[in-house]
C-alpha atoms as a PDB file:
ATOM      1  CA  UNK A   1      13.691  -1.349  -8.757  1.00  0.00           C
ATOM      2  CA  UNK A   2      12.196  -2.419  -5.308  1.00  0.00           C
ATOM      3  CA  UNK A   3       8.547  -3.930  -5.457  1.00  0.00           C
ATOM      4  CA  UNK A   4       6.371  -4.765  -2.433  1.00  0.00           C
ATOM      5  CA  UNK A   5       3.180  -6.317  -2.328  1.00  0.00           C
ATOM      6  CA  UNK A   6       1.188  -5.890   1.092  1.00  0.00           C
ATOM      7  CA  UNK A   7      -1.292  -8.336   1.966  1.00  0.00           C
ATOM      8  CA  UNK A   8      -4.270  -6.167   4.106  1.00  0.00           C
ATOM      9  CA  UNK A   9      -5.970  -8.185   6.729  1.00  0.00           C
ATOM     10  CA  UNK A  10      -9.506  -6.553   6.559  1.00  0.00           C
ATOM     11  CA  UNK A  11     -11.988  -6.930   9.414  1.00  0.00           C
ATOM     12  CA  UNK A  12     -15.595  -8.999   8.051  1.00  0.00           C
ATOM     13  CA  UNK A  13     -18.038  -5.721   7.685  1.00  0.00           C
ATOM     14  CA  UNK A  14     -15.541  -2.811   7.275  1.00  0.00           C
ATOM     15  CA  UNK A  15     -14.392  -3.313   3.470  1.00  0.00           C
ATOM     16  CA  UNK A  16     -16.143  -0.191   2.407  1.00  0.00           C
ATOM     17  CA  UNK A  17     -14.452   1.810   4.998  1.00  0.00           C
ATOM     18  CA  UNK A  18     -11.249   0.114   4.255  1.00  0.00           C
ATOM     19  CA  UNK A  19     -11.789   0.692   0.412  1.00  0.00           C
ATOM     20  CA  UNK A  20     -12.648   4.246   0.971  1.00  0.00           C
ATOM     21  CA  UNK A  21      -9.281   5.043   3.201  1.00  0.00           C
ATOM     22  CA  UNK A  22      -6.974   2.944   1.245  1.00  0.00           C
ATOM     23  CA  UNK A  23      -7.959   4.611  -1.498  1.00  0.00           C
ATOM     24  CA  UNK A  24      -7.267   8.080  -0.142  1.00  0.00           C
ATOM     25  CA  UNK A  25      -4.004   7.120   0.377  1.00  0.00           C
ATOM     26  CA  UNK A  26      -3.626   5.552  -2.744  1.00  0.00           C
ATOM     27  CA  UNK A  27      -4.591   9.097  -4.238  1.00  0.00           C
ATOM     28  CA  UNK A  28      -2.114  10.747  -1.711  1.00  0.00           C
ATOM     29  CA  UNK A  29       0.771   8.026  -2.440  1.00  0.00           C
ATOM     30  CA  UNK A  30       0.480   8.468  -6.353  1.00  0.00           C
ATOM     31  CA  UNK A  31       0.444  12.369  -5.847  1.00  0.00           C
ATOM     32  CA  UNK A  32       3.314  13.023  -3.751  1.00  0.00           C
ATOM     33  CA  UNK A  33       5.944  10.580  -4.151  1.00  0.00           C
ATOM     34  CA  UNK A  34       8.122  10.929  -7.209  1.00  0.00           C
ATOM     35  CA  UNK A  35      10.010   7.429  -6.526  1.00  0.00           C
ATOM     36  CA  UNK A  36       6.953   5.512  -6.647  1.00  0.00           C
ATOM     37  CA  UNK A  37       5.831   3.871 -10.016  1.00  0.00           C
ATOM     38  CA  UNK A  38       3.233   1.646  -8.797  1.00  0.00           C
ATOM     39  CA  UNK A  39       0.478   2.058  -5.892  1.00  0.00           C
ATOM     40  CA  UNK A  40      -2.591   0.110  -6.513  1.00  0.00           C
ATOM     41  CA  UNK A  41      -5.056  -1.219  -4.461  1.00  0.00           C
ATOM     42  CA  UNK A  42      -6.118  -5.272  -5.691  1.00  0.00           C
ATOM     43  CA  UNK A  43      -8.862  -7.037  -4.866  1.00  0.00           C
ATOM     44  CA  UNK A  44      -9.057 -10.949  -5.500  1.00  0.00           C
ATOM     45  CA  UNK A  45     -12.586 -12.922  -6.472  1.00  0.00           C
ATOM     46  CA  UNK A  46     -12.623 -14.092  -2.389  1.00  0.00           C
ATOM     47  CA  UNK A  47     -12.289 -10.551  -1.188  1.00  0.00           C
ATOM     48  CA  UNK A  48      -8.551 -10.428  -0.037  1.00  0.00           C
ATOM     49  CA  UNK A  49      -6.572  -7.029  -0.117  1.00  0.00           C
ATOM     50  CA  UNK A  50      -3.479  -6.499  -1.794  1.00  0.00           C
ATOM     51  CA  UNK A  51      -1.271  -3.334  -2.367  1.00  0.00           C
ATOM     52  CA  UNK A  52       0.923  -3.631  -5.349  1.00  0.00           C
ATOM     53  CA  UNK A  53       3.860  -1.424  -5.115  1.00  0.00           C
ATOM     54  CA  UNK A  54       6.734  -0.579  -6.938  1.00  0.00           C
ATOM     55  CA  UNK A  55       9.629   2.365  -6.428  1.00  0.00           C
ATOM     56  CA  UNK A  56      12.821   3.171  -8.683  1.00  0.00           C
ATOM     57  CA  UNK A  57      14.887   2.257  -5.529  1.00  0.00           C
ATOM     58  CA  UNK A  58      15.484   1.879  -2.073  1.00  0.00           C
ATOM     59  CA  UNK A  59      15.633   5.501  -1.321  1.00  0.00           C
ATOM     60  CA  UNK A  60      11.887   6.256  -2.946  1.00  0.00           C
ATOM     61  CA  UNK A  61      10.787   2.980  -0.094  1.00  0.00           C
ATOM     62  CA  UNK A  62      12.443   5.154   2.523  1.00  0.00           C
ATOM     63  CA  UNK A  63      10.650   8.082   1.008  1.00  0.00           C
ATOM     64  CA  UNK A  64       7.415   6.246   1.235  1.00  0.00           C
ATOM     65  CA  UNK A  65       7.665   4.899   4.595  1.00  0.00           C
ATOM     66  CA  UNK A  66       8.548   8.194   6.374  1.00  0.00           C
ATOM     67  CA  UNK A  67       5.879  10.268   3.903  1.00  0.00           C
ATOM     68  CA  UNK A  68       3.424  12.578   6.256  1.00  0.00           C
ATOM     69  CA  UNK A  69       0.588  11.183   4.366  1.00  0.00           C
ATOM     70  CA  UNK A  70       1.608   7.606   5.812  1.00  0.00           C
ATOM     71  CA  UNK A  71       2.314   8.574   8.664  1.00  0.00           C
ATOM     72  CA  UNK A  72      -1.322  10.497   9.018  1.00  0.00           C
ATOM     73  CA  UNK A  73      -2.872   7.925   7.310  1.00  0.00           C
ATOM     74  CA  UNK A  74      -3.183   5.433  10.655  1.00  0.00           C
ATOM     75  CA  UNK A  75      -6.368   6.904  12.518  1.00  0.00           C
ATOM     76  CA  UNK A  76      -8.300   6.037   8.518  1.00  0.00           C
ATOM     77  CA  UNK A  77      -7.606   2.516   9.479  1.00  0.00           C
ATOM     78  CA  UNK A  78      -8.398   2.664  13.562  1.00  0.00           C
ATOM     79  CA  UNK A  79     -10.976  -0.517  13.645  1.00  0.00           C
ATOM     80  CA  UNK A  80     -10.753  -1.785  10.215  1.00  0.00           C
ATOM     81  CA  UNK A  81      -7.575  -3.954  10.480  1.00  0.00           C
ATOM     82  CA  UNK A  82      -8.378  -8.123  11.327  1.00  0.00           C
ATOM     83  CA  UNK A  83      -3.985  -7.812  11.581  1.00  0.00           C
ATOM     84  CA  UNK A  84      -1.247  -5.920  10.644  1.00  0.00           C
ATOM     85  CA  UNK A  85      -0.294  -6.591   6.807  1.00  0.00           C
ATOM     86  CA  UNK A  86       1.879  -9.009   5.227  1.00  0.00           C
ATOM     87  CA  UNK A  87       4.563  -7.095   3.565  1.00  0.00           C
ATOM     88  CA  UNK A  88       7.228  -8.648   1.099  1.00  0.00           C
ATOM     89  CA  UNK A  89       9.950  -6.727  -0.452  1.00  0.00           C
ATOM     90  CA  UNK A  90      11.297  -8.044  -3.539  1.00  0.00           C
ATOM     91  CA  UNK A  91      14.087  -6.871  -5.831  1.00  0.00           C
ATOM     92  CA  UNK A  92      12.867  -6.715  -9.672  1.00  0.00           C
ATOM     93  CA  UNK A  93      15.125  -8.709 -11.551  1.00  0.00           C
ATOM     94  CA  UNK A  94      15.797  -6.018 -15.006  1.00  0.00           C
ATOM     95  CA  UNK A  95      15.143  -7.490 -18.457  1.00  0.00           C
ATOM     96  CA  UNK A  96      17.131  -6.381 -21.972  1.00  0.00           C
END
């Protein structure tokens, strides 16, 4: 299993907006892609965005990042964004 965890560097003012389209594609993410087993939106007590992600391989992360509803999803975030986000890819080290 692949998990990523994107850090989302959210303009002061525009969290609501930013809630409201990450969310959609949250909705659209969970919907549509089979691979994925994990696509939550986080929020920490000082107001930082994370994505929590997980897929059953590297093939459902291709999936993902070619998906139409990522790939539609950028004019949602047009203004919002302080940055791009901080992405780290991690391999998820199995358990007996």
């Amino acid at each position: 299993m692949i998990a990523i965890t994107a850090k989302m560097m959210v303009k002061p003012g525009c969290e609501k907006n930013f809630e409201q389209a990450m969310l959609a594609l949250v909705s659209a993410v969970n919907l549509n892609e089979s691979g994925n087993l994990l696509y939550e939106l986080c929020k920490d007590n000082d107001g930082q965005y994370l994505v929590m992600e997980l897929y059953k391989d590297d093939e459902a992360v291709q999936a993902h990042r070619t998906a139409d509803h990522i790939k539609n999803s950028g004019p949602s975030f047009k203004g919002l964004m302080s940055g791009p986000p901080v992405i780290k890819k991690m391999t998820v080290i199995p358990h007996s």
